[in-house]
Protein backbone atom coordinates (compact mmCIF):
# COMPACT_ATOMS: atom_id res chain seq x y z
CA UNK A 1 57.18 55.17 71.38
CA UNK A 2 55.01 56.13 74.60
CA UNK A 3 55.63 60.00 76.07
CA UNK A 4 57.39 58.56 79.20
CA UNK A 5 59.59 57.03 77.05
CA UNK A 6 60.10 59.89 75.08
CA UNK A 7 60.95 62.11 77.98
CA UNK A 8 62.97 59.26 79.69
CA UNK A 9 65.26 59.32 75.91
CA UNK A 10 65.23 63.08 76.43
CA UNK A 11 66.68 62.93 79.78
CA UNK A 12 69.23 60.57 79.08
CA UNK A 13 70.42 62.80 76.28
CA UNK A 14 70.50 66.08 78.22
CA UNK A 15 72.72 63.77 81.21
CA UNK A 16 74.49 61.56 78.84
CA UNK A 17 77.11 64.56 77.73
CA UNK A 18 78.00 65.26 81.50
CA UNK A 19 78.54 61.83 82.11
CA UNK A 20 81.10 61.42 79.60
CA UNK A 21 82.95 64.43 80.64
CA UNK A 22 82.94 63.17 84.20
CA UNK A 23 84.63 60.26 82.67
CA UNK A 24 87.25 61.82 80.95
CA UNK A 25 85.98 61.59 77.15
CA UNK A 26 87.26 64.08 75.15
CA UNK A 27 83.56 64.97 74.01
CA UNK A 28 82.35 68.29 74.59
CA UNK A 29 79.24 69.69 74.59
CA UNK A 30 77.85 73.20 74.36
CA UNK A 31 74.48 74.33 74.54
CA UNK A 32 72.78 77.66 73.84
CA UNK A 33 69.93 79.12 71.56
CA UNK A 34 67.15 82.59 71.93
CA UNK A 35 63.75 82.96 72.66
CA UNK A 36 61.87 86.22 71.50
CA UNK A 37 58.64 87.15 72.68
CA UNK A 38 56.36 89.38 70.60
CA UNK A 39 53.60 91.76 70.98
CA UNK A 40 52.38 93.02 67.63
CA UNK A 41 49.31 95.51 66.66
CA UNK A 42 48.26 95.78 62.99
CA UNK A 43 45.74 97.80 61.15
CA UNK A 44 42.57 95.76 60.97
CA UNK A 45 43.62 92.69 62.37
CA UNK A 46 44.50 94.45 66.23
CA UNK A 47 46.84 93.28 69.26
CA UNK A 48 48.54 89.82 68.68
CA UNK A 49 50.85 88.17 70.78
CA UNK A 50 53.61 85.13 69.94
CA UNK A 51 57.03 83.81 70.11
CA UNK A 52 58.16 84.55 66.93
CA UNK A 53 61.35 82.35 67.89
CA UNK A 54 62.38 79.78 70.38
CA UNK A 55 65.71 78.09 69.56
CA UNK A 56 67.96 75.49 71.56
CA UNK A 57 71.28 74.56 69.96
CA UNK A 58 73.82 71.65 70.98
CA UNK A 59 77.22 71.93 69.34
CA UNK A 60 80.52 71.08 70.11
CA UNK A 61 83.64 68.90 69.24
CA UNK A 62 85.10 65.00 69.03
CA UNK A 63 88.09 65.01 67.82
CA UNK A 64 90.87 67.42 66.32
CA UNK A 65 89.52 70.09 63.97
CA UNK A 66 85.62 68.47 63.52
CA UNK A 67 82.89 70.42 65.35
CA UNK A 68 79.07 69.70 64.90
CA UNK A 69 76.22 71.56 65.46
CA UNK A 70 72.53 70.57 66.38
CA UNK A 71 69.42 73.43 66.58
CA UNK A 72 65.80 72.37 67.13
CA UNK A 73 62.93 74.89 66.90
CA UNK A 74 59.95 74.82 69.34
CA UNK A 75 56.92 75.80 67.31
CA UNK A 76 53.21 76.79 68.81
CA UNK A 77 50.31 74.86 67.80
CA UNK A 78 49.27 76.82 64.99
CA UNK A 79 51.96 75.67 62.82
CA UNK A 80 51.70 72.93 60.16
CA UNK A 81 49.27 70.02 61.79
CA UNK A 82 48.21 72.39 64.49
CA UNK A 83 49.82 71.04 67.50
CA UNK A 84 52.86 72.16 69.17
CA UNK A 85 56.59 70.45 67.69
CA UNK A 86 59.65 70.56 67.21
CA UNK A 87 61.76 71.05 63.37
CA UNK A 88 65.57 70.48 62.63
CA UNK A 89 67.56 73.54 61.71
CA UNK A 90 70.69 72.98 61.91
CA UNK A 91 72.54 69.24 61.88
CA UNK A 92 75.80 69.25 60.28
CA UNK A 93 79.25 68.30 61.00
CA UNK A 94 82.02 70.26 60.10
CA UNK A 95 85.96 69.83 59.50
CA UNK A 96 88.48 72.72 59.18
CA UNK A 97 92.01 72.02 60.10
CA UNK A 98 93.01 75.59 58.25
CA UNK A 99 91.57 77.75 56.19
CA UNK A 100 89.76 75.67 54.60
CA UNK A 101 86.51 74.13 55.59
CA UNK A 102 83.68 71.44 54.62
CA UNK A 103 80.64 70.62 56.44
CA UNK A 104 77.63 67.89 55.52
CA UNK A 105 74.16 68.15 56.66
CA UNK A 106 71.49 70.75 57.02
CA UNK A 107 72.30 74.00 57.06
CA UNK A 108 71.57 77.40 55.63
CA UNK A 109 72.80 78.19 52.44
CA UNK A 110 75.29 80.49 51.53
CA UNK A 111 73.41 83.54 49.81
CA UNK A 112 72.44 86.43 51.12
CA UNK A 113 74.22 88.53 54.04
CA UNK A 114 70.67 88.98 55.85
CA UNK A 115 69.81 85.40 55.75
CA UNK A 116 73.05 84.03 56.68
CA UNK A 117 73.05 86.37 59.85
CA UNK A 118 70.45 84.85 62.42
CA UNK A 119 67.46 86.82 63.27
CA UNK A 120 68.79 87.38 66.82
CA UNK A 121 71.64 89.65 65.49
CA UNK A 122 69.70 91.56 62.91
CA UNK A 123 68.86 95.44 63.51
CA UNK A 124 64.99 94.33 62.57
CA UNK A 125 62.34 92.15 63.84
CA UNK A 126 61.92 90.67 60.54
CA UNK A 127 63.84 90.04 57.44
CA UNK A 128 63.69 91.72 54.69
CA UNK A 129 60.52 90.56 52.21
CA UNK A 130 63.15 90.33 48.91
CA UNK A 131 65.86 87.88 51.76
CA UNK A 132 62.61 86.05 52.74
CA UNK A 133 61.06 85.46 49.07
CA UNK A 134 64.33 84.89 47.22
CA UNK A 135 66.91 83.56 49.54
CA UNK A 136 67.51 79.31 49.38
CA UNK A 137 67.83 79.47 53.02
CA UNK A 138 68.46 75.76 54.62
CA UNK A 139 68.52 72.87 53.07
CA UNK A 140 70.64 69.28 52.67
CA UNK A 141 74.29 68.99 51.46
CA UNK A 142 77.80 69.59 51.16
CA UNK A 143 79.37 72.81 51.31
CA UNK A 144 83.32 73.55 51.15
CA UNK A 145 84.65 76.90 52.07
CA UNK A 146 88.05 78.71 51.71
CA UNK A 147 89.34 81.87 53.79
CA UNK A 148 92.30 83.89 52.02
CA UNK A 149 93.06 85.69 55.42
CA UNK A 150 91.25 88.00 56.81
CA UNK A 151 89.98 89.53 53.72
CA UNK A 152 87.99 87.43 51.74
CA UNK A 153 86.13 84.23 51.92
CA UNK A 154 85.14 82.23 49.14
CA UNK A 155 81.93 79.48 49.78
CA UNK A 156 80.44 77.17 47.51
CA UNK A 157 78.11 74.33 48.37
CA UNK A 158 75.54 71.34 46.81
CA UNK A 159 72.17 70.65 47.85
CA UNK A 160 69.39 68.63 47.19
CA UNK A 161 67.31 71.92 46.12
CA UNK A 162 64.09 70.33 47.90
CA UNK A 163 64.31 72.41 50.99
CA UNK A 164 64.58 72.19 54.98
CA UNK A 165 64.07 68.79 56.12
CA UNK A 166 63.19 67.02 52.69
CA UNK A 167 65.75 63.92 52.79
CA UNK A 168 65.37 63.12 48.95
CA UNK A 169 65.50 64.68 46.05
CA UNK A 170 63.15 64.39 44.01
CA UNK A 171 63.58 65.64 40.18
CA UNK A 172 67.53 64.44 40.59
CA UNK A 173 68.78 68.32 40.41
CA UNK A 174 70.96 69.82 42.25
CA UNK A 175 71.01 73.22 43.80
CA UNK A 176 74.40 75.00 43.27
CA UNK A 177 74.80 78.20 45.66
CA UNK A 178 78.12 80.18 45.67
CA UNK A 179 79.08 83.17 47.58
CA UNK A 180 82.32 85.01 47.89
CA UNK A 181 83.29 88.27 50.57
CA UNK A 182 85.57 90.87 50.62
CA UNK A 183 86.80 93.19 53.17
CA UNK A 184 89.63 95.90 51.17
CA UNK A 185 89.24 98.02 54.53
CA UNK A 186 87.90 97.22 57.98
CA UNK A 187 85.23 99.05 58.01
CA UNK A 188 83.55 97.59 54.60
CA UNK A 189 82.29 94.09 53.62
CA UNK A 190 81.39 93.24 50.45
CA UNK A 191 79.40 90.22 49.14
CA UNK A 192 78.14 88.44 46.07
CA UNK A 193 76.57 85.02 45.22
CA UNK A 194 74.62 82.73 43.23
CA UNK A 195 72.68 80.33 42.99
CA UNK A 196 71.13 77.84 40.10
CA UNK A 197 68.64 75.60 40.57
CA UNK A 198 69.89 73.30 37.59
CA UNK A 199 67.63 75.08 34.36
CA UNK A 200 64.76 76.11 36.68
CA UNK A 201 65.87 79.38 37.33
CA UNK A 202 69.32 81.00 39.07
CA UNK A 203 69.48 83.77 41.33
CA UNK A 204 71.88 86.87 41.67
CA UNK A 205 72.33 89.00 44.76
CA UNK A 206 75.15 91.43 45.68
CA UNK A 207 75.23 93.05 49.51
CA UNK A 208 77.57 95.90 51.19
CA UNK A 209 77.73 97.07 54.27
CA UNK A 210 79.60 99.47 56.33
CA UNK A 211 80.16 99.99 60.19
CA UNK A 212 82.35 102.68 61.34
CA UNK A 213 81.89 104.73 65.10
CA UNK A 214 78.78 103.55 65.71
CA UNK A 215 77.37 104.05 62.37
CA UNK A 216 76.30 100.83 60.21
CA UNK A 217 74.89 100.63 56.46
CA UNK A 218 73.81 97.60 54.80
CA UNK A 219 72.17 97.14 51.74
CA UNK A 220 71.22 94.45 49.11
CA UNK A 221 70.15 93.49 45.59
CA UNK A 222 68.75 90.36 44.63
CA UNK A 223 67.08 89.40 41.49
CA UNK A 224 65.97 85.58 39.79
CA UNK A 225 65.96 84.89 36.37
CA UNK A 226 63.24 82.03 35.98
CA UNK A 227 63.31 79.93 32.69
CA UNK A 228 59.42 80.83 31.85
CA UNK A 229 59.24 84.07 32.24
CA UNK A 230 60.92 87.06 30.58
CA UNK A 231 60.60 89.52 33.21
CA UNK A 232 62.47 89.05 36.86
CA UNK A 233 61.75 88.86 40.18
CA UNK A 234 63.59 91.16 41.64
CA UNK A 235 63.70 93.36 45.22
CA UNK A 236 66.57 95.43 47.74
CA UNK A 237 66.49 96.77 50.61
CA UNK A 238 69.04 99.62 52.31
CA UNK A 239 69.20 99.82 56.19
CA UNK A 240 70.60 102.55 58.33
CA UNK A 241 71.28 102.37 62.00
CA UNK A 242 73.47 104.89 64.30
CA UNK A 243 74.35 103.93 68.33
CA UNK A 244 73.11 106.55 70.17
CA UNK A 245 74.59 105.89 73.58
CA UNK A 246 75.99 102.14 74.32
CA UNK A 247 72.62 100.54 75.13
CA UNK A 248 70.68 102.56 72.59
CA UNK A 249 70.46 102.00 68.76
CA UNK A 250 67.96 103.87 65.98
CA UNK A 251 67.40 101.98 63.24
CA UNK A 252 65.47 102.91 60.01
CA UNK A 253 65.10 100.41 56.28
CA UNK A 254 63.74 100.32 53.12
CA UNK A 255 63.02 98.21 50.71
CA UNK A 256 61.20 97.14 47.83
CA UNK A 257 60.22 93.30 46.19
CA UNK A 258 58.65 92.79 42.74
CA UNK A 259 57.32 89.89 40.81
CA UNK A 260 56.03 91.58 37.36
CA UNK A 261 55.95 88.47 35.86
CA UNK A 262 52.98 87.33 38.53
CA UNK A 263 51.80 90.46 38.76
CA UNK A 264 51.64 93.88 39.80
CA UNK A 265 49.67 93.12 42.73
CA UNK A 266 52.92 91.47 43.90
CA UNK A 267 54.34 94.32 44.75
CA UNK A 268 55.87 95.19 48.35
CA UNK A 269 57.53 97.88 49.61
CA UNK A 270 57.96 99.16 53.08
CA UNK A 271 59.67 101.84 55.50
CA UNK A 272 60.33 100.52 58.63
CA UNK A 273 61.91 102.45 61.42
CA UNK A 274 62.68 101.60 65.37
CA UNK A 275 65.37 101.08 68.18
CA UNK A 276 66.69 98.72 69.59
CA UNK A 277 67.45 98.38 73.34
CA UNK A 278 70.17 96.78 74.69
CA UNK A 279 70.95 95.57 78.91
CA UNK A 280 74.46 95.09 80.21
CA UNK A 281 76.03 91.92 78.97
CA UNK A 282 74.57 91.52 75.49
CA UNK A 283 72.00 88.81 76.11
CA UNK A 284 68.85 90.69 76.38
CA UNK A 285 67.47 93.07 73.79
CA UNK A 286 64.19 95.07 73.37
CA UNK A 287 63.20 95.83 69.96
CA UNK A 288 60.24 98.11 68.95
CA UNK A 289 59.62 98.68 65.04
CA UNK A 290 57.29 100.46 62.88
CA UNK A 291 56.34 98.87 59.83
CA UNK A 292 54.66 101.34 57.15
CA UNK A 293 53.85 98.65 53.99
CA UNK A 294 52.02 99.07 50.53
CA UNK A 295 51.85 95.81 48.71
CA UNK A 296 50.13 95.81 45.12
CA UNK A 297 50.32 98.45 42.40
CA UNK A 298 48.89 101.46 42.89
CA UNK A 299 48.15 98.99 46.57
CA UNK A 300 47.00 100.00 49.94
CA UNK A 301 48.98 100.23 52.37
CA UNK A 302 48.83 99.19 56.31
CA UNK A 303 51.00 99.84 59.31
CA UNK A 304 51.92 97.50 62.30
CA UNK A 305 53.24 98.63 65.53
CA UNK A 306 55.59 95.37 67.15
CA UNK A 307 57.76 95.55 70.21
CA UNK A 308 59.79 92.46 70.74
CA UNK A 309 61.58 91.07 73.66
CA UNK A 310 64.60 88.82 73.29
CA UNK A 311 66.92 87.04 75.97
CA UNK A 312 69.96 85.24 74.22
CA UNK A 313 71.15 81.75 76.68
């Protein structure tokens, strides 16, 4: 297909859903997404500059209890082939007439409170190293999920295993991921899950956190038992954060991420610590972290300085 015919498509699907509203169809269409803007200075390498994230999502209804959701990524030219693109997300459908739910497609998987929760809500830049290295995080499948009340939520899903926008599977295993939360008081959250990757190895990870007058803790523990190795990979992290005034927040995190079984130069751990700032209305945040990290054992370790800008649409 030529580019004017690719833009021409584009156009007709950005006019297409107010044209059937205009008619009366009981489509409906919402769109919405982030873009964050980043400014970064490490030791050695110097000032940097990039959009760490640029995100456009279409989601909406058809018909009586089914909802879908669409998210594209816009990526810079020095990803994969080197020129600019854009990659899936999210593309599922979903039905929940109650309180219970199933959705089909790609989407993230259930495991891990800090992956589940998108990057544009976090209280860091960045995820944690142990959430990045360990978590599943999207992939193709089914996933079925059942809310007793307000209290706890119970989630377990079926992939193919192979990944973000892989559409086969290619050893015939299946990826298992289950996750369950609990909230005994409203101030605390807790969280477990699992995940097997069908005799390859299966992961563990348990989460808490805690937000009470402008306070918040979180904290995690994941670990993976591989088939091959005696020794696991294994990592946390711990994040505390305290509202200062309404538009001000102080964050500070550590955490730690280990693969022995590699070896000891795997090792990560960092201290980072920042605020985040916050204008009337909730759609614009400016985020400026310290990251302190020593990777390998005994390891040097390097610092970067990052202030982020992010406008939520």
């Amino acid at each position: 297909m030529g580019r004017p015919l690719v833009w021409l498509a584009a156009a007709h699907l950005c006019i297409a859903p107010g044209a059937l509203l205009a008619q009366g169809s009981p489509l409906s269409v919402r769109f919405s997404g982030y873009i964050q803007a980043r400014e970064s200075y490490r030791d050695g390498t110097g000032l940097s500059g990039s959009i760490n994230r640029a995100r456009l999502t279409a989601s909406g209804g058809g018909a009586k209890d089914l909802t879908w959701r669409i998210q594209g990524e816009f990526r810079t030219g020095s990803v994969g082939t080197g020129r600019a693109s854009v990659s899936l997300q999210d593309g599922y459908i979903r039905y929940r007439p109650g309180s219970f739910g199933i959705q089909a497609g790609q989407f993230k998987t259930p495991f891990t409170r800090e992956f589940i929760t998108s990057l544009a809500d976090l209280e860091t830049a960045d995820r944690s190293t142990v959430v990045d290295s360990l978590a599943p995080k999207r992939d193709l499948g089914v996933m079925a999920d059942y809310a007793f009340g307000l209290d706890a939520t119970v989630f377990l899903g079926v992939f193919n295993g192979e990944g973000q926008n892989v559409t086969s599977n290619a050893d015939s295993s299946l990826l298992v991921v289950a996750r369950i939360t609990a909230r005994p008081v409203s101030f605390l959250t807790l969280g477990a899950n699992i995940a097997d990757y069908g005799g390859d190895s299966t992961r563990y990870g348990v989460d808490v956190s805690v937000e009470y007058l402008g306070a918040i803790f979180r904290g995690e523990y994941i670990t993976q038992k591989r088939e091959l190795f005696d020794v696991d990979d294994e990592g946390w992290y711990a994040l505390g954060a305290y509202r200062v005034v309404p538009w001000l927040q102080v964050v500070l995190k550590q955490e730690d991420f280990s693969r022995d079984a590699i070896s000891a130069g795997s090792k990560n751990r960092a201290t980072t610590g920042g605020v985040n700032v916050e204008f009337p209305g909730g759609k614009v945040r400016l985020t400026a972290n310290y990251i302190s990290r020593k990777i390998g054992d005994p390891g040097t370790r390097t610092g970067t300085f990052l202030a982020q800008a992010q406008v939520k649409f």
